[in-house]
C-alpha atoms as a PDB file:
ATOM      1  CA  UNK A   1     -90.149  27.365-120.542  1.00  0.00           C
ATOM      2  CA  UNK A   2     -88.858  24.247-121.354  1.00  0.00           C
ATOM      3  CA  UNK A   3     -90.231  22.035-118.519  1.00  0.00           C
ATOM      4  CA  UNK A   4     -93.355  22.969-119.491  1.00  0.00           C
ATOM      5  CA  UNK A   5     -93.734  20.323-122.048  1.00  0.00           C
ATOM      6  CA  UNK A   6     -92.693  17.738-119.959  1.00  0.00           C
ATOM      7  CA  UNK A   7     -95.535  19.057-117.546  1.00  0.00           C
ATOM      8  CA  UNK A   8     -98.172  18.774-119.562  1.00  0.00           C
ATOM      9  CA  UNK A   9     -96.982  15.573-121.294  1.00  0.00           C
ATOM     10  CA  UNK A  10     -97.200  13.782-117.543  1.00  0.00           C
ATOM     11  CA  UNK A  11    -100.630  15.200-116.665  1.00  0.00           C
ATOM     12  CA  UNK A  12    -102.102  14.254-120.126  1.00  0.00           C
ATOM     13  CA  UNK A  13    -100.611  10.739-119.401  1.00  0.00           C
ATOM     14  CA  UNK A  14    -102.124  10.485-115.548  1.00  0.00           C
ATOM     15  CA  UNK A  15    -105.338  11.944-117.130  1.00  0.00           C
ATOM     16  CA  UNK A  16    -104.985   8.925-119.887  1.00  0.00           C
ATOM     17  CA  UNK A  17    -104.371   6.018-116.834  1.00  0.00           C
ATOM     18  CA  UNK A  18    -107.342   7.460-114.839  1.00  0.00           C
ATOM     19  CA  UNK A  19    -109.875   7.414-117.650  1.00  0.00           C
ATOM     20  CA  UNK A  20    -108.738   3.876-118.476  1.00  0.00           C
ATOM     21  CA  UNK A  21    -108.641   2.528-115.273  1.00  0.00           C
ATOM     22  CA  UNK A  22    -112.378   3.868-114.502  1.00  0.00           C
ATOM     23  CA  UNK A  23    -113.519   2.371-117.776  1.00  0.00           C
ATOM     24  CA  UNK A  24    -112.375  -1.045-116.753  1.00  0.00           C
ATOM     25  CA  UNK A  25    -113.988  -1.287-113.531  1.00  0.00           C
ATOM     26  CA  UNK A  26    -109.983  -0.514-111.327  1.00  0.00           C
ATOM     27  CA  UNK A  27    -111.052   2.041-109.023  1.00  0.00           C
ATOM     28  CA  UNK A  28    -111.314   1.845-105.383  1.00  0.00           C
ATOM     29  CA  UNK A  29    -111.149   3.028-102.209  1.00  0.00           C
ATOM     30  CA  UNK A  30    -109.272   1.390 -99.045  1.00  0.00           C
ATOM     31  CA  UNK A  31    -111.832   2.334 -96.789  1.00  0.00           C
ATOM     32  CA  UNK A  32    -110.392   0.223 -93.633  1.00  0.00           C
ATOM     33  CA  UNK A  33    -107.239  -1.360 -92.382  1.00  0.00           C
ATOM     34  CA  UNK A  34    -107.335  -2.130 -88.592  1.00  0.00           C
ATOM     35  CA  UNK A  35    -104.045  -3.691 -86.803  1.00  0.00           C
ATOM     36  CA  UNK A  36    -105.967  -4.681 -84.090  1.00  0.00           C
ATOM     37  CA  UNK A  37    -109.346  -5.846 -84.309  1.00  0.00           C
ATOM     38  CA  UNK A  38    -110.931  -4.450 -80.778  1.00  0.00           C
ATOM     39  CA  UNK A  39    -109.950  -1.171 -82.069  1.00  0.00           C
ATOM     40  CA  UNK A  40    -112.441   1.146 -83.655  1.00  0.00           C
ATOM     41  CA  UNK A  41    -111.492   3.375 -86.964  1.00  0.00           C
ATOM     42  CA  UNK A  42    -113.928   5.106 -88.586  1.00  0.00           C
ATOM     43  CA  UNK A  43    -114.411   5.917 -92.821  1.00  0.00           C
ATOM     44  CA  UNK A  44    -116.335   9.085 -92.732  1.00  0.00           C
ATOM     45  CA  UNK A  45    -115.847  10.699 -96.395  1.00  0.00           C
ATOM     46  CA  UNK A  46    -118.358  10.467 -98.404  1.00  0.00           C
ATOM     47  CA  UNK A  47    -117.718   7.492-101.163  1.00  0.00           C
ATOM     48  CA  UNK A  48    -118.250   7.468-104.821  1.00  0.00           C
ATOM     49  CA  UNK A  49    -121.749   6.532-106.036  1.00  0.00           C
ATOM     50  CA  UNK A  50    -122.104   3.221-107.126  1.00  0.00           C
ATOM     51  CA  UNK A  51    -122.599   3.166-111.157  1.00  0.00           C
ATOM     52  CA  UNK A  52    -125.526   2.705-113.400  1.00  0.00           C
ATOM     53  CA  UNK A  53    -124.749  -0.100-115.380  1.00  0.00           C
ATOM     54  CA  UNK A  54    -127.604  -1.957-117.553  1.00  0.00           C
ATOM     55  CA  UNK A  55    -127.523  -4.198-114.782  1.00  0.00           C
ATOM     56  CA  UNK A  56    -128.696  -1.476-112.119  1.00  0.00           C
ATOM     57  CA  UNK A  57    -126.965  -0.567-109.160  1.00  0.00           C
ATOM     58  CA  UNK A  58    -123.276  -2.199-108.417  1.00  0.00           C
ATOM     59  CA  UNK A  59    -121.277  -2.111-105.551  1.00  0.00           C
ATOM     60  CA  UNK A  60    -118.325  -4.272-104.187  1.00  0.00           C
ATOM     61  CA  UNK A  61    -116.217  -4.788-101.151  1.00  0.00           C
ATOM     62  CA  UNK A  62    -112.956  -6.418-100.822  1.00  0.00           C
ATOM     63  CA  UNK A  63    -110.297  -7.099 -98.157  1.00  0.00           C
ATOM     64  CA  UNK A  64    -108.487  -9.615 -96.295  1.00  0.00           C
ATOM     65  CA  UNK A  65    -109.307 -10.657 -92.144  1.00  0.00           C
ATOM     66  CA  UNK A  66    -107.809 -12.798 -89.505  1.00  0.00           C
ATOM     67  CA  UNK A  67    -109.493 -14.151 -86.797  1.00  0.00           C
ATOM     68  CA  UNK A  68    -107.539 -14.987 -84.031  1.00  0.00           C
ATOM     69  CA  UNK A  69    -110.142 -15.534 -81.082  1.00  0.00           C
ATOM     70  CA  UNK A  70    -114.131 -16.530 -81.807  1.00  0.00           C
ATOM     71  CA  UNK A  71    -114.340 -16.415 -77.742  1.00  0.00           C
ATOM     72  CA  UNK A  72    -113.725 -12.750 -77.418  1.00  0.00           C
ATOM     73  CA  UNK A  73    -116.782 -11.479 -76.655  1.00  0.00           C
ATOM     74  CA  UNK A  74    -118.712 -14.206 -76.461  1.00  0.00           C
ATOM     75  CA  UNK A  75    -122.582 -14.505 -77.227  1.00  0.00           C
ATOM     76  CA  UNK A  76    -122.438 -11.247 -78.774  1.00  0.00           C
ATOM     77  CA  UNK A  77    -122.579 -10.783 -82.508  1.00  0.00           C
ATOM     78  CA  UNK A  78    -118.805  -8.700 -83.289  1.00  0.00           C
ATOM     79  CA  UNK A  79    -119.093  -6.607 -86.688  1.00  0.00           C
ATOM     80  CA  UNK A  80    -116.008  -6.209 -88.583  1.00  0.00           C
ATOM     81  CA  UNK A  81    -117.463  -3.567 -90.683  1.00  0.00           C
ATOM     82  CA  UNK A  82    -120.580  -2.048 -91.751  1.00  0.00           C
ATOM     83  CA  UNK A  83    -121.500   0.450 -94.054  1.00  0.00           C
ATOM     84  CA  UNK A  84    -124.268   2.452 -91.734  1.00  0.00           C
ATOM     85  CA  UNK A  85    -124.511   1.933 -87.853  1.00  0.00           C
ATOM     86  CA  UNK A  86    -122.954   0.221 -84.891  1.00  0.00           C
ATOM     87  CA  UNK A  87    -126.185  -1.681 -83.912  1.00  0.00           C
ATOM     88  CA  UNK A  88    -126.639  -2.690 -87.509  1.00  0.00           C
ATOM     89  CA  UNK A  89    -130.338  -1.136 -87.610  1.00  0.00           C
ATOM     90  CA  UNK A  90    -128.524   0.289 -90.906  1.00  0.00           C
ATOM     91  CA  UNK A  91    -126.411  -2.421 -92.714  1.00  0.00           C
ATOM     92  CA  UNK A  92    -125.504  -2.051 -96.409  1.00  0.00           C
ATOM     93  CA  UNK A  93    -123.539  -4.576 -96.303  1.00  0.00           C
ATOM     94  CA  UNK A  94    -122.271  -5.404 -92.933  1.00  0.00           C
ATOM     95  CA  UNK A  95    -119.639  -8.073 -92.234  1.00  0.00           C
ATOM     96  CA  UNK A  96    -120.378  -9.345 -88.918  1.00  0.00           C
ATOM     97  CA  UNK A  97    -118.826 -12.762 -87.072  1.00  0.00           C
ATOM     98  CA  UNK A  98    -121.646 -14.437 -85.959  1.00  0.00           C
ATOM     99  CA  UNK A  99    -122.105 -14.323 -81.538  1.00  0.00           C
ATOM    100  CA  UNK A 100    -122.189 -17.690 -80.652  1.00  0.00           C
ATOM    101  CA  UNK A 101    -120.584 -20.193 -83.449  1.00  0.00           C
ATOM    102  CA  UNK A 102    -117.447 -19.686 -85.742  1.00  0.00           C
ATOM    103  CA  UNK A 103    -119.527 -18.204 -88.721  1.00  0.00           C
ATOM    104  CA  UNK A 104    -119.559 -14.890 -90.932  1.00  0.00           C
ATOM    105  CA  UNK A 105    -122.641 -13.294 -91.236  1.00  0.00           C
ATOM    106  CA  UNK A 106    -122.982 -10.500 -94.713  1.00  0.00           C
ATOM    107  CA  UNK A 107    -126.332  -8.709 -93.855  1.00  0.00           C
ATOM    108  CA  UNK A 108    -127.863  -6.012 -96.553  1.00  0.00           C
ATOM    109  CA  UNK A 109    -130.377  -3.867 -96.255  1.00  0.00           C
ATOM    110  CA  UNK A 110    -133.136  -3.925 -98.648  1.00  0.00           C
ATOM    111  CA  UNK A 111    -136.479  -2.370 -99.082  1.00  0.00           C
ATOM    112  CA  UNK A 112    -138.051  -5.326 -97.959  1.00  0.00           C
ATOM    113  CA  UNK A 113    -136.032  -6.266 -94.760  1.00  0.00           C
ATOM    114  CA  UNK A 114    -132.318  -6.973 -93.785  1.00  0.00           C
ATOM    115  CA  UNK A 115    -130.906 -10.324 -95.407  1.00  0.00           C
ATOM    116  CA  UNK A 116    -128.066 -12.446 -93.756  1.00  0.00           C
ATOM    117  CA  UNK A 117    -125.866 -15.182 -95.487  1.00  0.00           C
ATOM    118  CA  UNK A 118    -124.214 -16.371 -93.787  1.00  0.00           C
ATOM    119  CA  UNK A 119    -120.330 -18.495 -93.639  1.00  0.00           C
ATOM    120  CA  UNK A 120    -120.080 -21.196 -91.576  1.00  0.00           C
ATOM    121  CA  UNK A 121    -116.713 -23.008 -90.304  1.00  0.00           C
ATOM    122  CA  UNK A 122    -114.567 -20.385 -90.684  1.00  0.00           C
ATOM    123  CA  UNK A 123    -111.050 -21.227 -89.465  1.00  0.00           C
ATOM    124  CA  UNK A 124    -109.148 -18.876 -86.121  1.00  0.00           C
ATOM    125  CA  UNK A 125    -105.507 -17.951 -87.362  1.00  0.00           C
ATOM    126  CA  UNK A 126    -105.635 -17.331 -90.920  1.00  0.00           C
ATOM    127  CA  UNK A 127    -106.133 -14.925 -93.389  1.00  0.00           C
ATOM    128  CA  UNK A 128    -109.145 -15.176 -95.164  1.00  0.00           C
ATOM    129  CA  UNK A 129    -109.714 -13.321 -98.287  1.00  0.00           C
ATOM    130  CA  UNK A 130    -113.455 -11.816 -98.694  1.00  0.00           C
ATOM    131  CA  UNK A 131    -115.422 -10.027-101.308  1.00  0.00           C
ATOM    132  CA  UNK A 132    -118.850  -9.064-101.536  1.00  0.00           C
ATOM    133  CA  UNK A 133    -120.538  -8.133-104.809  1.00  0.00           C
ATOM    134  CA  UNK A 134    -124.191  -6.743-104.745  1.00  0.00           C
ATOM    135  CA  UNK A 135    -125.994  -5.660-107.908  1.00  0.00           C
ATOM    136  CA  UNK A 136    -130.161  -4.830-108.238  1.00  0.00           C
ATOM    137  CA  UNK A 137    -130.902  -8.667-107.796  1.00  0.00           C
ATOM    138  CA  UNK A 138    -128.165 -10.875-105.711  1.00  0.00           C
ATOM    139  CA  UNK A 139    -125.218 -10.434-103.607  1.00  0.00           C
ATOM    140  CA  UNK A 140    -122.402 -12.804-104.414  1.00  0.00           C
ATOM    141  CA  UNK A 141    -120.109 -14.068-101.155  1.00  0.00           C
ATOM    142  CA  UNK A 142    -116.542 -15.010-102.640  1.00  0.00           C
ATOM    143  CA  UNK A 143    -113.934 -16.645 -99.664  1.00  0.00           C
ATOM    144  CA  UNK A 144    -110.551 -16.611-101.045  1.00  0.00           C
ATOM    145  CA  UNK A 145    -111.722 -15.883-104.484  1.00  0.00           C
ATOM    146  CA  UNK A 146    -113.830 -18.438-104.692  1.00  0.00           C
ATOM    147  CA  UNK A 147    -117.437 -18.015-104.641  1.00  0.00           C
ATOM    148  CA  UNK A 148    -119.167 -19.889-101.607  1.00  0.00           C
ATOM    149  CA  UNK A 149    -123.346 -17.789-101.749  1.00  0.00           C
ATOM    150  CA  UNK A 150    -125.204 -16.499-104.763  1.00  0.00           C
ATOM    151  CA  UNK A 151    -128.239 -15.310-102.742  1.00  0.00           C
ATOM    152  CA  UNK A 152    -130.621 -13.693-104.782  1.00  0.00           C
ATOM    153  CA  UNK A 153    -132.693 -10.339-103.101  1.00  0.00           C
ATOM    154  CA  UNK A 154    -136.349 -10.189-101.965  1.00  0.00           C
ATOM    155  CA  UNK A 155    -136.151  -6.299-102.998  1.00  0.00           C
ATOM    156  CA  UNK A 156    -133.673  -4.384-104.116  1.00  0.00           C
ATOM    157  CA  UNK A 157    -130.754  -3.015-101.846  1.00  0.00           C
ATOM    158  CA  UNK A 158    -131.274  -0.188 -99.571  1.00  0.00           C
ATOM    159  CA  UNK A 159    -128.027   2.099 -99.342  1.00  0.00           C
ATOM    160  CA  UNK A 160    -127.451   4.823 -96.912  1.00  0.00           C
ATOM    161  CA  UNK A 161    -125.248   7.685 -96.582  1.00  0.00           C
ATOM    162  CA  UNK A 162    -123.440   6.383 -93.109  1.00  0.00           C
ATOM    163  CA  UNK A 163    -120.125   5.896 -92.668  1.00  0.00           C
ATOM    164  CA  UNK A 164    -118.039   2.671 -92.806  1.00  0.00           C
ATOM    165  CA  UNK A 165    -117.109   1.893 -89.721  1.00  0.00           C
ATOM    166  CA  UNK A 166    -114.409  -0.412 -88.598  1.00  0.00           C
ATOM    167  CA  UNK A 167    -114.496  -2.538 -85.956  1.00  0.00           C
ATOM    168  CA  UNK A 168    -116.820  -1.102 -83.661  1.00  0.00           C
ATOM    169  CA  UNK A 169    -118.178  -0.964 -80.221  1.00  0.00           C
ATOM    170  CA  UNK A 170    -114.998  -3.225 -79.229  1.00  0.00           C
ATOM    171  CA  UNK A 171    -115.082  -4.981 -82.311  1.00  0.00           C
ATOM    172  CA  UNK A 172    -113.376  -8.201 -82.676  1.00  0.00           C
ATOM    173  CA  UNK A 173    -109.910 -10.232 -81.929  1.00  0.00           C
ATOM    174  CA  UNK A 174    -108.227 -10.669 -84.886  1.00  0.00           C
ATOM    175  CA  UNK A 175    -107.310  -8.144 -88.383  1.00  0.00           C
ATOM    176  CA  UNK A 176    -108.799  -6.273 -91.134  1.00  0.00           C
ATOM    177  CA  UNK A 177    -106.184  -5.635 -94.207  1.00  0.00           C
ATOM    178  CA  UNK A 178    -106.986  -3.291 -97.420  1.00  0.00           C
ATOM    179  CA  UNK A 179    -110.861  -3.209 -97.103  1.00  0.00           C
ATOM    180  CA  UNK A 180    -111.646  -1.870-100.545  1.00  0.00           C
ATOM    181  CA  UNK A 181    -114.668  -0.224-101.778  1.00  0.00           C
ATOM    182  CA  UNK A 182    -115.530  -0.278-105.287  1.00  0.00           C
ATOM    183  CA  UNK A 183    -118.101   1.528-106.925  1.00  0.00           C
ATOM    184  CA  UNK A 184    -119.191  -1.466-109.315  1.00  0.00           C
ATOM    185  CA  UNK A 185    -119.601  -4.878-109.449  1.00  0.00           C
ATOM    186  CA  UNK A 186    -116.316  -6.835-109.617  1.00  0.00           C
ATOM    187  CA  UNK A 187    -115.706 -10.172-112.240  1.00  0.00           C
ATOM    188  CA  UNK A 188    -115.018 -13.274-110.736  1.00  0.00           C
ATOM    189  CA  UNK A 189    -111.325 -13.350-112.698  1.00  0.00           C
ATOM    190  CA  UNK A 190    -111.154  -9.685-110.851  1.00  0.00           C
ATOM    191  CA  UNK A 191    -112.009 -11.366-107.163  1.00  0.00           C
ATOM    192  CA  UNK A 192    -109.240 -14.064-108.052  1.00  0.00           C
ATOM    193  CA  UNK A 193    -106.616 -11.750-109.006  1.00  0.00           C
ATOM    194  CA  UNK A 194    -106.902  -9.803-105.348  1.00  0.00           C
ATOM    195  CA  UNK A 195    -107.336 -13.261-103.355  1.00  0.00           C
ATOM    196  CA  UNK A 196    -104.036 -13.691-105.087  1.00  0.00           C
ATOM    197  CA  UNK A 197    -101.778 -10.557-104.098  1.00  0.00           C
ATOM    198  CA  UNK A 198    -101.457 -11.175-100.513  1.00  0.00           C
ATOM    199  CA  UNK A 199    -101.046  -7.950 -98.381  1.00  0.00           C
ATOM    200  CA  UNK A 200     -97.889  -7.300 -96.215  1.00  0.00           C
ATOM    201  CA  UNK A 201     -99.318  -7.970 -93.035  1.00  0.00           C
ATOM    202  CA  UNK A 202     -96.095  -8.076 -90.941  1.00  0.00           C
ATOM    203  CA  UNK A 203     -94.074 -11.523 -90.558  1.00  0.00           C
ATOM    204  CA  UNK A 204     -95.190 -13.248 -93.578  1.00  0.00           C
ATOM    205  CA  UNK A 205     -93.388 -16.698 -92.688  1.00  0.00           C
ATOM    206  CA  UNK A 206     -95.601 -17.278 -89.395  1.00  0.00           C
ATOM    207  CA  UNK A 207     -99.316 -16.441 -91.033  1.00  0.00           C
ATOM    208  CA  UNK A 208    -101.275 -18.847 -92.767  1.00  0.00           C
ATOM    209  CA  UNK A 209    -102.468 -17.690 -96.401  1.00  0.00           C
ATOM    210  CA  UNK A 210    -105.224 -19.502 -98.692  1.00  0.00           C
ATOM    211  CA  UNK A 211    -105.609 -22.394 -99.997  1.00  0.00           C
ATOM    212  CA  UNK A 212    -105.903 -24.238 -97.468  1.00  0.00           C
ATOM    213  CA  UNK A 213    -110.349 -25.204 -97.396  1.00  0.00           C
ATOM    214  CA  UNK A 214    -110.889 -28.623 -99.551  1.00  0.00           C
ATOM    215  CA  UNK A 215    -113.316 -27.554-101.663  1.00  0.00           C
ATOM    216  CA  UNK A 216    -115.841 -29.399-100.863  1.00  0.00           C
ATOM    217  CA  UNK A 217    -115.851 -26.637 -98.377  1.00  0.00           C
ATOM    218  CA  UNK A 218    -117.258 -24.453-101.014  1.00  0.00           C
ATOM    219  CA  UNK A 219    -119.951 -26.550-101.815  1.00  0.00           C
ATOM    220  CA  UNK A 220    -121.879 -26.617 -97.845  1.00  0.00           C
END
């Protein structure tokens, strides 16, 4: 009988951590991490609503990507991932590298039409950190933690219940790292903090981490 105070001492305590990380905005869900880019993984649980702050609907997605060929597949536009389907008739969001130039596209469905903003001059060979935060009114672009779009809706954003899907229909030449879903808007200090912890993505001493854009970049 005596461990059972113990017991119940760690579960209150885990039960404690959860409802504090919740109430500050930690939770998330790695929804995608793809060691080769042409490969095609699939997310098909069903993820936690997005929640109802004053500010409406919230979402965010997080994670770090390599690019290591903008020819493969040339002409054709190469999604890294969307949240709906393949052909992007159902994008909210969508991370897609652009068919013909060196560019990310973030396309979101709303109840309007699909939007695009897009990110041009995006360097082959380096890790790039990306987060994008959509609320009832704008979706906010950051690119290593720094925020390159505000781009405010037409309509407000159309979600679906489709799957995230990685990479696919041959997807794209590089890397996808910790692709994190979270079910709320994130802060800007928050962004930072995860441009900062740089993943283990194998030998660190040969890949090429931010900063490294002038930031004049920033300001295109």
């Amino acid at each position: 009988m005596d461990y059972i105070v113990p017991v119940v001492v760690t579960v209150a305590i885990l039960i404690a951590c959860y409802i504090i990380l919740k109430a500050i905005g930690a939770d998330y869900l790695i929804v995608g991490t793809i060691k080769d880019g042409k490969d095609e993984k699939v997310y098909n649980r069903p993820l936690p609503k997005s929640i109802n702050r004053p500010e409406g609907i919230e979402f965010s997605y997080t994670g770090w990507l390599r690019i290591d060929d903008f020819a493969y597949r040339y002409g054709v536009p190469k999604v890294i991932f969307v949240k709906g389907s393949a052909d992007l008739t159902t994008a909210c969001p969508a991370l897609v590298i652009d068919g013909n130039t060196n560019s990310l596209l973030v396309k979101i469905d709303t109840f309007g039409a699909q939007e695009t903003i897009p990110v041009v001059s995006v360097p082959a060979n380096k890790w790039l950190h990306v987060a994008i935060n959509v609320n009832q009114e704008a979706v906010d672009v950051y690119i290593n933690g720094i925020l390159y779009a505000h781009h405010i809706l037409s309509q407000l954003p159309r979600q679906n219940s489709g799957s995230v899907l990685n990479s696919p229909e041959g997807g794209f030449a590089g890397r996808i790292v910790r692709l994190e879903y979270h079910p709320q808007v994130l802060t800007a200090s928050d962004v930072l903090n995860r441009a900062a912890e740089k993943p283990p993505v194998g030998d660190e001493k040969d890949e090429v981490f931010p900063p490294y854009f002038d930031f004049s970049w920033f300001s295109k």
